[in-house]
C-alpha atoms as a PDB file:
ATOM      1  CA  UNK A   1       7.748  -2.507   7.047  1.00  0.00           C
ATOM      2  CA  UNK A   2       8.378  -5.555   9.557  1.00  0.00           C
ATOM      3  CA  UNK A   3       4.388  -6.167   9.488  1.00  0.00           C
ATOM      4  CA  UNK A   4       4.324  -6.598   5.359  1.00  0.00           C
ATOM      5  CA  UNK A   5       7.947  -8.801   6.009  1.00  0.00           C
ATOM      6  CA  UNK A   6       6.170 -10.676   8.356  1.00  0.00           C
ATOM      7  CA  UNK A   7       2.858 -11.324   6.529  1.00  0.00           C
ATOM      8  CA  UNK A   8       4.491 -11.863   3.131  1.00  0.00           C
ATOM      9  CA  UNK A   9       8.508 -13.098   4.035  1.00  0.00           C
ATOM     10  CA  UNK A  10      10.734 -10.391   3.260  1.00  0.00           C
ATOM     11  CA  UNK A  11      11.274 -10.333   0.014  1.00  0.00           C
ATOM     12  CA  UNK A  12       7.607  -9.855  -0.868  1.00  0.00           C
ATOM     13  CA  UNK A  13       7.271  -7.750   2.013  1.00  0.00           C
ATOM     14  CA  UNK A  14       9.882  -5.297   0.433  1.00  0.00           C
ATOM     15  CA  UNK A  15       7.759  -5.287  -3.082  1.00  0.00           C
ATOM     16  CA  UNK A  16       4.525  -5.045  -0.955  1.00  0.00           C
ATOM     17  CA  UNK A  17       6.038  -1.848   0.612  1.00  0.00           C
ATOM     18  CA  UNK A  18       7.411   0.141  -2.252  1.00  0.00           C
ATOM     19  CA  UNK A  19       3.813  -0.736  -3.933  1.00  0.00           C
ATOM     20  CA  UNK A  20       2.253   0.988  -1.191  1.00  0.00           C
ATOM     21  CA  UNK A  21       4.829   3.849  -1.381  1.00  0.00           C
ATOM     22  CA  UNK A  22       4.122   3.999  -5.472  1.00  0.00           C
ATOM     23  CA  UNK A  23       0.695   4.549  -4.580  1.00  0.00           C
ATOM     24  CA  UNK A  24       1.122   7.322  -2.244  1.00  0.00           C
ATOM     25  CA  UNK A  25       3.400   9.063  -4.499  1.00  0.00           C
ATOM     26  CA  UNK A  26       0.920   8.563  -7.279  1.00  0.00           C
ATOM     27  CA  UNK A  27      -1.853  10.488  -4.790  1.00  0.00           C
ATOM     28  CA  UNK A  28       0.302  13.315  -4.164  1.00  0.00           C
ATOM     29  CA  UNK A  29       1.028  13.820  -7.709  1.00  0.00           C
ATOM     30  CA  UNK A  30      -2.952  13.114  -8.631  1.00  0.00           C
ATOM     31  CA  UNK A  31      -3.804  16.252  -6.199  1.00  0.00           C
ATOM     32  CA  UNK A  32      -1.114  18.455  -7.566  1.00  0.00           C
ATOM     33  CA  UNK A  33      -1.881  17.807 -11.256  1.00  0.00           C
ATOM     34  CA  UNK A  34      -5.385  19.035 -10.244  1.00  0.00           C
ATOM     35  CA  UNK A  35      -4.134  22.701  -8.576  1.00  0.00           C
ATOM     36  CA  UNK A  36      -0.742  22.728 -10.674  1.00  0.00           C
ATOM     37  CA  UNK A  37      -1.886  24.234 -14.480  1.00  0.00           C
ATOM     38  CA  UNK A  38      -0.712  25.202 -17.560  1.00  0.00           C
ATOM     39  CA  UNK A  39      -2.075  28.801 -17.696  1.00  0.00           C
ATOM     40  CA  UNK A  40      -1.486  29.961 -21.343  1.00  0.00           C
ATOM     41  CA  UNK A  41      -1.646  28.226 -24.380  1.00  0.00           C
ATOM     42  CA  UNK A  42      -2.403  25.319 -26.508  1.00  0.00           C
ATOM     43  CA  UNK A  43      -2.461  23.145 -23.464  1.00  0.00           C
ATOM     44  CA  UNK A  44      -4.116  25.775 -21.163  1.00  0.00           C
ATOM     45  CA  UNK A  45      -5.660  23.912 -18.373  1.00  0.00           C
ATOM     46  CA  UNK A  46      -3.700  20.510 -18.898  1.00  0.00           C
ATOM     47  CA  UNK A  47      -1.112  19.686 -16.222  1.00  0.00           C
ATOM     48  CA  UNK A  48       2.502  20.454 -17.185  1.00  0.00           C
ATOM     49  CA  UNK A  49       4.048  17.893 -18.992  1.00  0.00           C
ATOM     50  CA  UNK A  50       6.809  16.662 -17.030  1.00  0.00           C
ATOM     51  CA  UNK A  51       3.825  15.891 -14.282  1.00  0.00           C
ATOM     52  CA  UNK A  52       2.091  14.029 -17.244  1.00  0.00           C
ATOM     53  CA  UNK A  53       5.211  11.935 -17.952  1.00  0.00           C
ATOM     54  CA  UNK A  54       6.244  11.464 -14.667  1.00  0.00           C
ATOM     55  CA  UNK A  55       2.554   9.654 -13.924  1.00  0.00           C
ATOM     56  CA  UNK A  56       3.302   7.455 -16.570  1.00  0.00           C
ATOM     57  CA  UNK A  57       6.621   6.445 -15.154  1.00  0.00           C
ATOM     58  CA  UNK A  58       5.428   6.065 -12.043  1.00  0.00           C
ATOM     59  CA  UNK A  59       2.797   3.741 -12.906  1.00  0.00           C
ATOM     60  CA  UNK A  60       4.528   1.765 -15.423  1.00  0.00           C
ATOM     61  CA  UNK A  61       7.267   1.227 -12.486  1.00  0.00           C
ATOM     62  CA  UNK A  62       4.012   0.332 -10.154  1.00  0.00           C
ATOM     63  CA  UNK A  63       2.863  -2.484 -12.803  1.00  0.00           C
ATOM     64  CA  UNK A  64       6.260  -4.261 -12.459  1.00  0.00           C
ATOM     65  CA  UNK A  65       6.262  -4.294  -8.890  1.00  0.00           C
ATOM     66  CA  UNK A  66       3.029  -5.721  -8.787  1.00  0.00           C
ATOM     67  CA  UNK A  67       3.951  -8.065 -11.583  1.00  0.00           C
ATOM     68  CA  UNK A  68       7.010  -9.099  -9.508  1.00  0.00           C
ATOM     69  CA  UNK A  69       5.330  -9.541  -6.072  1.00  0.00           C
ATOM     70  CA  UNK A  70       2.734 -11.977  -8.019  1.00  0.00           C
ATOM     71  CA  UNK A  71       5.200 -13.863  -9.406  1.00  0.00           C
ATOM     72  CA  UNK A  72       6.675 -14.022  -5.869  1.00  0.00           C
ATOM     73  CA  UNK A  73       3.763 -14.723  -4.243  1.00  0.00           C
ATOM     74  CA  UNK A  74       2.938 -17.486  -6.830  1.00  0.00           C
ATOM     75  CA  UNK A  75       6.489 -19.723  -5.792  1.00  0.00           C
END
């Protein structure tokens, strides 16, 4: 954390770190929607829906961070 507040000040080191943190979470959750499964069926083989929905949370909530570093970055 103090290297990203000292590259980027500490505001932007803050974003920069809870990016990075986003992006781990998304990982994780990318290798469990691969071994976690819906077994039976209309959606048999899909991963469960609140995994599904939580992805898209996750990386909507990314895309602002990002958005807000840039605009910090870019004063």
């Amino acid at each position: 954390m103090d290297d990203y507040r000292f590259q980027m000040g500490h505001d932007a080191g803050n974003l920069a770190l809870v990016l990075d943190n986003l992006t781990d979470v998304l990982r994780l959750l990318g290798q469990h929607k691969v071994y976690c499964r819906v077994e039976k069926g209309l959606r048999a083989g899909e991963p469960p829906l609140d995994i599904v929905e939580l992805t898209r949370l996750l990386e909507a909530t990314k895309d602002l961070v990002k958005d807000s570093l840039l605009r910090l970055k870019s004063q």
